[in-house]
ModelCIF file with pLDDT and N, C-alpha, C, O atoms, coordinates in Angstrom:
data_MODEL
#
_entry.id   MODEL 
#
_entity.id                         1 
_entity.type                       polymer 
_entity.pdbx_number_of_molecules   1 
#
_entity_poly.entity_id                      1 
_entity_poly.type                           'polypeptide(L)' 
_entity_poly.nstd_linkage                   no 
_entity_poly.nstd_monomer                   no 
_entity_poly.pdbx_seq_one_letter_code       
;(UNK)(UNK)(UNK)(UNK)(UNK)(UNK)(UNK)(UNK)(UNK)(UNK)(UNK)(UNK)(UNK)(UNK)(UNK)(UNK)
(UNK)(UNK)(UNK)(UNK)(UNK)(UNK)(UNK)(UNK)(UNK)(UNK)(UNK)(UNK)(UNK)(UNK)(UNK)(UNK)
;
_entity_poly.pdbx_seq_one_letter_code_can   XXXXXXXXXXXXXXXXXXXXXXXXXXXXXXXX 
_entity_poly.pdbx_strand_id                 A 
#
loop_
_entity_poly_seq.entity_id 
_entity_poly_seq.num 
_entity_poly_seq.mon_id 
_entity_poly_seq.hetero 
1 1  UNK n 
1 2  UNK n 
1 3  UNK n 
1 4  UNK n 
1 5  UNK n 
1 6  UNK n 
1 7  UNK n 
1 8  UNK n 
1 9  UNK n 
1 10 UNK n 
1 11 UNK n 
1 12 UNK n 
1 13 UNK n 
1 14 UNK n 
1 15 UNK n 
1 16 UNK n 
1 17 UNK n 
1 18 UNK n 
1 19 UNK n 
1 20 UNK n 
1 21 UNK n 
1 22 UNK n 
1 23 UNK n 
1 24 UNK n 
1 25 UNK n 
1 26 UNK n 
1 27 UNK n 
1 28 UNK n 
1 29 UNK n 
1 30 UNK n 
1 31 UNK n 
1 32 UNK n 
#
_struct_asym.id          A 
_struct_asym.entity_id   1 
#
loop_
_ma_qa_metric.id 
_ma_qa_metric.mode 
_ma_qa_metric.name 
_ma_qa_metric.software_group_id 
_ma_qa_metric.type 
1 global pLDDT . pLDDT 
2 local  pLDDT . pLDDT 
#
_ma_qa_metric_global.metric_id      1 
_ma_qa_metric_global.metric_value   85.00 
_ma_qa_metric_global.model_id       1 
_ma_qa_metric_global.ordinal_id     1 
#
loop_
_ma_qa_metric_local.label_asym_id 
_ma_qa_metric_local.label_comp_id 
_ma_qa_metric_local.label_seq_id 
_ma_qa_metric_local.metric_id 
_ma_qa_metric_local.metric_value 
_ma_qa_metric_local.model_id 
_ma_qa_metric_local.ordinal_id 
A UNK 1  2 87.00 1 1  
A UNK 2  2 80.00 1 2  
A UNK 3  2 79.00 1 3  
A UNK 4  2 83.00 1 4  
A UNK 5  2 89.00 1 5  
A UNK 6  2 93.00 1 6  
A UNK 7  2 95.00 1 7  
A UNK 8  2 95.00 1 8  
A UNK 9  2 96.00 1 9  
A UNK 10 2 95.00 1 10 
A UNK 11 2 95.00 1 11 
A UNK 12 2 94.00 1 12 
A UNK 13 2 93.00 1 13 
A UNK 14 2 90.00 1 14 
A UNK 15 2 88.00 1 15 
A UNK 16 2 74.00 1 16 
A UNK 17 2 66.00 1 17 
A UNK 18 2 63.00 1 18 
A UNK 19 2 64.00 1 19 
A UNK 20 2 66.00 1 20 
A UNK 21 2 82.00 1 21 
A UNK 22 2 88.00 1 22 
A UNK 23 2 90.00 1 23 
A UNK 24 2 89.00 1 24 
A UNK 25 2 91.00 1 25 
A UNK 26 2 86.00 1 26 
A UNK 27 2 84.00 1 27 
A UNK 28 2 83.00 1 28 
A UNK 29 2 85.00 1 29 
A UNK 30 2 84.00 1 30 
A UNK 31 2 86.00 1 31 
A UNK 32 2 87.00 1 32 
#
loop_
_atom_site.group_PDB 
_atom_site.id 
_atom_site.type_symbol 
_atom_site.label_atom_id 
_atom_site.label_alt_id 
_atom_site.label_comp_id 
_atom_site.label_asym_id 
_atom_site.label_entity_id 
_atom_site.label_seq_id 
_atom_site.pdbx_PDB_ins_code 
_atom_site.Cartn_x 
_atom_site.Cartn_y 
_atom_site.Cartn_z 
_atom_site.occupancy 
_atom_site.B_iso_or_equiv 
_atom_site.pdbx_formal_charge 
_atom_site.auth_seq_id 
_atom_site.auth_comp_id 
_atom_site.auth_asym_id 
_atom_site.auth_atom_id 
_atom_site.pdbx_PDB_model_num 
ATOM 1   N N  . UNK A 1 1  ? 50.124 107.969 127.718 1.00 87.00 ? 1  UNK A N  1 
ATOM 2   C CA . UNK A 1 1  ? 48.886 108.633 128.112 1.00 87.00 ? 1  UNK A CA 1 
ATOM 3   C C  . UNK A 1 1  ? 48.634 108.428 129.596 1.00 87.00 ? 1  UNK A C  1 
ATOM 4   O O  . UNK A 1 1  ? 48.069 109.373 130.146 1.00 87.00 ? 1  UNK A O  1 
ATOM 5   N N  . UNK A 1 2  ? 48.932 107.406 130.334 1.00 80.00 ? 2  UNK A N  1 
ATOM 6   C CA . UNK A 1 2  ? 48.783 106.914 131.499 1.00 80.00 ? 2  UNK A CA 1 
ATOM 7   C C  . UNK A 1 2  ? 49.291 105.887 132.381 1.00 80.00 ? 2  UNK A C  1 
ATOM 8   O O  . UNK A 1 2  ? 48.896 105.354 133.417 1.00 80.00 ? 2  UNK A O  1 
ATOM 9   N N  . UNK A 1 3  ? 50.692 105.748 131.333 1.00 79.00 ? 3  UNK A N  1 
ATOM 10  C CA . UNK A 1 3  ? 51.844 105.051 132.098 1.00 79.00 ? 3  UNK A CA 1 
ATOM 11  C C  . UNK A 1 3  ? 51.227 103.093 131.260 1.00 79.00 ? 3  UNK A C  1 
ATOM 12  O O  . UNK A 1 3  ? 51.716 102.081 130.757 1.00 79.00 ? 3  UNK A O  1 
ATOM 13  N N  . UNK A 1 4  ? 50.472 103.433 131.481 1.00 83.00 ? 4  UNK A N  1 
ATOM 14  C CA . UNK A 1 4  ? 50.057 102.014 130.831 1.00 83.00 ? 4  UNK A CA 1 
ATOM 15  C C  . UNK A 1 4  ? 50.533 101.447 129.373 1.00 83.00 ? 4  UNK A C  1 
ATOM 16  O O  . UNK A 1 4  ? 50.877 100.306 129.064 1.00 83.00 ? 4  UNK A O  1 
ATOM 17  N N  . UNK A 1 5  ? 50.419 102.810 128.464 1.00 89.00 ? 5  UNK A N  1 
ATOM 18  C CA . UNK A 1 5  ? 51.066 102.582 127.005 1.00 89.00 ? 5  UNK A CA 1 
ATOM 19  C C  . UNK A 1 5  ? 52.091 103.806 126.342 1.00 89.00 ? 5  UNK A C  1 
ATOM 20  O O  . UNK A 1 5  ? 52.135 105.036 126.381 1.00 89.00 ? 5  UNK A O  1 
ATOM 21  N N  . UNK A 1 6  ? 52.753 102.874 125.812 1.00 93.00 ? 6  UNK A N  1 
ATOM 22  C CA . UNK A 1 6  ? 54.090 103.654 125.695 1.00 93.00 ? 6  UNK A CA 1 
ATOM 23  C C  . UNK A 1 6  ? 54.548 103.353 124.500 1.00 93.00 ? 6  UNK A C  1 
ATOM 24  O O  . UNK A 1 6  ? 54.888 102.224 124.147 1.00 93.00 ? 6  UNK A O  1 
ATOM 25  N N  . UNK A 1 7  ? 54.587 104.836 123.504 1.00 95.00 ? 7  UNK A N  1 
ATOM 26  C CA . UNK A 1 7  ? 55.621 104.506 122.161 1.00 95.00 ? 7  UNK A CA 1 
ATOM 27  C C  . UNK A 1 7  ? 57.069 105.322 122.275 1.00 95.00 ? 7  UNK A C  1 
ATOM 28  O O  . UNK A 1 7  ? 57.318 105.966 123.294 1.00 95.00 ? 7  UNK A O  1 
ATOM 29  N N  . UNK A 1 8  ? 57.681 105.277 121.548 1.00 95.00 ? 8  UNK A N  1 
ATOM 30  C CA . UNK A 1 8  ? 59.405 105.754 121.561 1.00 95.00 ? 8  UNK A CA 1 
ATOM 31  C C  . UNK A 1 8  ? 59.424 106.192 120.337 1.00 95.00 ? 8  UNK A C  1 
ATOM 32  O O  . UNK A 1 8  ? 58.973 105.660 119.322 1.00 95.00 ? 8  UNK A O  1 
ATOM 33  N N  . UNK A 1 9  ? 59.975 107.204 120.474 1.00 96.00 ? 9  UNK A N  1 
ATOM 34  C CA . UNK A 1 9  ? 60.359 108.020 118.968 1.00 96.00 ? 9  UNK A CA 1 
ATOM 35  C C  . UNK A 1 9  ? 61.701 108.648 118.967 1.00 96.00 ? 9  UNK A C  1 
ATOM 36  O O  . UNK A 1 9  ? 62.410 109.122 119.855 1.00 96.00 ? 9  UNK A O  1 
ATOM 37  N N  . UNK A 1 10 ? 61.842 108.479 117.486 1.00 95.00 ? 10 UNK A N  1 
ATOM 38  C CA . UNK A 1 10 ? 63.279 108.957 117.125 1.00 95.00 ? 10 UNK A CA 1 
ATOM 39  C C  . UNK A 1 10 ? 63.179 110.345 116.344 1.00 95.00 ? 10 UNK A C  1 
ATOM 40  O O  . UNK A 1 10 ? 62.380 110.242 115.413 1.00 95.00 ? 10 UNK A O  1 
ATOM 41  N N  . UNK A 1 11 ? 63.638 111.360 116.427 1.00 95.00 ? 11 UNK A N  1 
ATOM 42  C CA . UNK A 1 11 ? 63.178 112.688 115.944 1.00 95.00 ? 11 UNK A CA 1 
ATOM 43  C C  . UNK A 1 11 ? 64.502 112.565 114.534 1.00 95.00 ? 11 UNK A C  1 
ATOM 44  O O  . UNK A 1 11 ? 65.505 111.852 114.498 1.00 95.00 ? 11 UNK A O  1 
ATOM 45  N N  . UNK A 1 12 ? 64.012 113.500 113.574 1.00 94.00 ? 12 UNK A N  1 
ATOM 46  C CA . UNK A 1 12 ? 65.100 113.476 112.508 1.00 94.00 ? 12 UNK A CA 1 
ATOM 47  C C  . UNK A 1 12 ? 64.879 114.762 112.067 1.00 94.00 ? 12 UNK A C  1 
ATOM 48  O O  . UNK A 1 12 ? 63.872 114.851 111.365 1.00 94.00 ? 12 UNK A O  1 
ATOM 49  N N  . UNK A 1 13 ? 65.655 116.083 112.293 1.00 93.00 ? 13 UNK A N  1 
ATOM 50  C CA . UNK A 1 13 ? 65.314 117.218 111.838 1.00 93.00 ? 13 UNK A CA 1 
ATOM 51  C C  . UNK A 1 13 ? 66.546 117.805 111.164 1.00 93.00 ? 13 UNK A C  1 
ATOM 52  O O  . UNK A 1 13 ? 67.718 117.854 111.537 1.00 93.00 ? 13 UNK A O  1 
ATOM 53  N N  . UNK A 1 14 ? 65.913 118.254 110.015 1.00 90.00 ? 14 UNK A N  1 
ATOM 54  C CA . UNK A 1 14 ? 66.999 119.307 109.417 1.00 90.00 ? 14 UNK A CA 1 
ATOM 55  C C  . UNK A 1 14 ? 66.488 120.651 108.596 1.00 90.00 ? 14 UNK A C  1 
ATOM 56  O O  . UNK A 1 14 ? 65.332 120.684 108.173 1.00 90.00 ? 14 UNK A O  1 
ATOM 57  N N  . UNK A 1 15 ? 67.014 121.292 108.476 1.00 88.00 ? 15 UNK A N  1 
ATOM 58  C CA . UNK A 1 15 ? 66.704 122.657 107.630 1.00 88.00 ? 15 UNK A CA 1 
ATOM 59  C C  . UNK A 1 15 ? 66.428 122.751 106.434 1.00 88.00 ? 15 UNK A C  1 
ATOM 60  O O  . UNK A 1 15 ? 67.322 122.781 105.588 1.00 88.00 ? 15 UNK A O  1 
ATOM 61  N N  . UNK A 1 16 ? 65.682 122.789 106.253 1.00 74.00 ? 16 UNK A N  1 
ATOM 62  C CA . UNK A 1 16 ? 65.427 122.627 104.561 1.00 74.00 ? 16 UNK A CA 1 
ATOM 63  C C  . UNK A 1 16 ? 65.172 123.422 103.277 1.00 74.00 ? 16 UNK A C  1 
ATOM 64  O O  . UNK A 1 16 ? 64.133 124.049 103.069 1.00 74.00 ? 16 UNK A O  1 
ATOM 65  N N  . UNK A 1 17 ? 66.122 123.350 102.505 1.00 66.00 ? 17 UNK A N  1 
ATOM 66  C CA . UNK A 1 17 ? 66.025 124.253 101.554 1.00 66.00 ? 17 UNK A CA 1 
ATOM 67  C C  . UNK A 1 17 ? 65.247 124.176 100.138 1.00 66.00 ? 17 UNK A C  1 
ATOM 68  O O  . UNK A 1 17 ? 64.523 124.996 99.573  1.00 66.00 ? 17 UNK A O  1 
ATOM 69  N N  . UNK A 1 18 ? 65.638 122.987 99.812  1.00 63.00 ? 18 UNK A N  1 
ATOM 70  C CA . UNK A 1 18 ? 65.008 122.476 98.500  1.00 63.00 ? 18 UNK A CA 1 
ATOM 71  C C  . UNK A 1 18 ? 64.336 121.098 98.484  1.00 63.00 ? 18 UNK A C  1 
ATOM 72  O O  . UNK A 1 18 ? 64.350 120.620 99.618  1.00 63.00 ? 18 UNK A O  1 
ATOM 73  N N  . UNK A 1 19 ? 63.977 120.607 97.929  1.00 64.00 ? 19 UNK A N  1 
ATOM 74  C CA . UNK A 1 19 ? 63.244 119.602 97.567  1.00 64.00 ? 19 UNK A CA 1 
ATOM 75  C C  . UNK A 1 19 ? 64.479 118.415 97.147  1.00 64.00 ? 19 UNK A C  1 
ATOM 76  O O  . UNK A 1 19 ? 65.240 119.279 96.712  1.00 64.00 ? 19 UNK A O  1 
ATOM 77  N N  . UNK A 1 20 ? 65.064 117.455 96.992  1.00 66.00 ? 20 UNK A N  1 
ATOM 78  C CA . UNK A 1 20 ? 63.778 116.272 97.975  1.00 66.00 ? 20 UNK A CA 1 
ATOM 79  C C  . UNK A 1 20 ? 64.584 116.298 99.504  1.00 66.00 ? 20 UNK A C  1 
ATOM 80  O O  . UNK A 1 20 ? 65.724 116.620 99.839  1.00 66.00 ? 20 UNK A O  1 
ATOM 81  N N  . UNK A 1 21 ? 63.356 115.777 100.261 1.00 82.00 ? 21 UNK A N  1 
ATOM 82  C CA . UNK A 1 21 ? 63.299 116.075 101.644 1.00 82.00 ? 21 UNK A CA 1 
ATOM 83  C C  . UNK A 1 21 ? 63.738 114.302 102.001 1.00 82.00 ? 21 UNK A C  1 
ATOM 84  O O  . UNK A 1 21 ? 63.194 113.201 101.916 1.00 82.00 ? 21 UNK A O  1 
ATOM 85  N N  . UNK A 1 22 ? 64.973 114.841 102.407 1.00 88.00 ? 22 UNK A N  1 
ATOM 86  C CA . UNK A 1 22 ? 65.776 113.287 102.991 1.00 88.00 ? 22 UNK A CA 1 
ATOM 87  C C  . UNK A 1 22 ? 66.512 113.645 104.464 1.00 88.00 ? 22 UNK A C  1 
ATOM 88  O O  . UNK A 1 22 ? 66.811 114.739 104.941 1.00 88.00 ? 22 UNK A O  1 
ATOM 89  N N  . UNK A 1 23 ? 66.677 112.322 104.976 1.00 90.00 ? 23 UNK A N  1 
ATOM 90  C CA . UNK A 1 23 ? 67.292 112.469 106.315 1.00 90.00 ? 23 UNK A CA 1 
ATOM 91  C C  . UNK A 1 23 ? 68.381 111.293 106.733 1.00 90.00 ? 23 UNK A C  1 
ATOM 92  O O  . UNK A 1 23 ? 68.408 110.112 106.387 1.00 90.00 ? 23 UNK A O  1 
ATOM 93  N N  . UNK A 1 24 ? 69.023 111.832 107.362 1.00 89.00 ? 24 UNK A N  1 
ATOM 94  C CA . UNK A 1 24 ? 70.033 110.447 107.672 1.00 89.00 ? 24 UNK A CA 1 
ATOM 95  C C  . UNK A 1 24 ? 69.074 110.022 108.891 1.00 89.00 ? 24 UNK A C  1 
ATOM 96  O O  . UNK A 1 24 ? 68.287 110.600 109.640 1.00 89.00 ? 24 UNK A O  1 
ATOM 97  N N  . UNK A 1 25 ? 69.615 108.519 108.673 1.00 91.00 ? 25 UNK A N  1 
ATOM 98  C CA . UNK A 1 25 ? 68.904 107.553 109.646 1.00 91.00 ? 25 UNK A CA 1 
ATOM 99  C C  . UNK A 1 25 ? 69.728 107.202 110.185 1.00 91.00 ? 25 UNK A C  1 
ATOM 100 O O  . UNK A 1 25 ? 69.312 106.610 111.180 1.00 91.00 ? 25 UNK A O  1 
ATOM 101 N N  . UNK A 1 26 ? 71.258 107.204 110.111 1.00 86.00 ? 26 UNK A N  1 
ATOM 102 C CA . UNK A 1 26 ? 71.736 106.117 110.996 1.00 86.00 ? 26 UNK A CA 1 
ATOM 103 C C  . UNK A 1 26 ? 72.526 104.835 110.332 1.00 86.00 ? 26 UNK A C  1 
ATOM 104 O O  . UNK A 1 26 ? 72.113 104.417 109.251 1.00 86.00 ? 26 UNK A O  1 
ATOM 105 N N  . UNK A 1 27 ? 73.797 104.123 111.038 1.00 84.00 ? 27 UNK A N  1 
ATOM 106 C CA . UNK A 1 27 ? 73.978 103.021 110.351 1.00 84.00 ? 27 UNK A CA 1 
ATOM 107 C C  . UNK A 1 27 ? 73.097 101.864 110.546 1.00 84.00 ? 27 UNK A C  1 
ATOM 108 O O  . UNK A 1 27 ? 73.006 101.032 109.643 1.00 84.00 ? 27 UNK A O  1 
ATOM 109 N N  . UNK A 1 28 ? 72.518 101.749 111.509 1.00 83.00 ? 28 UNK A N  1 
ATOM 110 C CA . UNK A 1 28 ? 71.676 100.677 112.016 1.00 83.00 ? 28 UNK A CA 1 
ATOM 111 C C  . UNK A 1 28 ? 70.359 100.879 111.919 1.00 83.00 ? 28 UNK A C  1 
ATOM 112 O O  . UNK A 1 28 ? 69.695 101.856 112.266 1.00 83.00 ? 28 UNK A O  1 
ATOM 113 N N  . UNK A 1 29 ? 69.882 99.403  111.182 1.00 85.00 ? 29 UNK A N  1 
ATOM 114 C CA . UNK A 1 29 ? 68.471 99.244  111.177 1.00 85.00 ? 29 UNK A CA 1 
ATOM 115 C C  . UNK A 1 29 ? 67.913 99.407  112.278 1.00 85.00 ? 29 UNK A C  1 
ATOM 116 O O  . UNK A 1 29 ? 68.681 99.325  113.237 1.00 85.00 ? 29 UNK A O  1 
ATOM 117 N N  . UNK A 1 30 ? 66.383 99.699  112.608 1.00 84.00 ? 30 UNK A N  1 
ATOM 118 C CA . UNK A 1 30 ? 65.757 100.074 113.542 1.00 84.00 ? 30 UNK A CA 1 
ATOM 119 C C  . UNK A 1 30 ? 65.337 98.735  113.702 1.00 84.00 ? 30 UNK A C  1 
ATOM 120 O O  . UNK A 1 30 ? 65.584 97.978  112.763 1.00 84.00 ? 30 UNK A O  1 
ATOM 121 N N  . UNK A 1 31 ? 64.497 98.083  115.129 1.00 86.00 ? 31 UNK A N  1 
ATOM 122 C CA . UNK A 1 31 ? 64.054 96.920  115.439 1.00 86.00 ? 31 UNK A CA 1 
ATOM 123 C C  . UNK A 1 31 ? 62.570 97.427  115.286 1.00 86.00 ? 31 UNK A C  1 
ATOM 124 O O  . UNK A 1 31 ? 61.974 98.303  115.912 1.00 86.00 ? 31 UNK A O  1 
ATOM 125 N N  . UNK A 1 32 ? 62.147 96.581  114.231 1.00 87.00 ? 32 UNK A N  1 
ATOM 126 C CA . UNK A 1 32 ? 60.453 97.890  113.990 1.00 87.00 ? 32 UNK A CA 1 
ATOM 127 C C  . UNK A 1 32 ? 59.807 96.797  115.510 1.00 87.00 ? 32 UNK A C  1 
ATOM 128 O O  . UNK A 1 32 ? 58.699 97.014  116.000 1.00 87.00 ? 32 UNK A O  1 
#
């Protein structure tokens, strides 16, 4: 917002046709 605070995001998009709505993450855990 003003250089002062800062989040990071990881985007996960795919096309979706049917139900259930899943995504690859990756081999590696994220550092929450």
């Amino acid at each position: 917002d003003d250089g002062q605070h800062v989040a990071s995001i990881q985007v996960k998009a795919s096309q979706g046709k049917t139900q259930p709505r899943q995504w690859i993450v990756g081999k590696n855990q994220p550092r929450a």
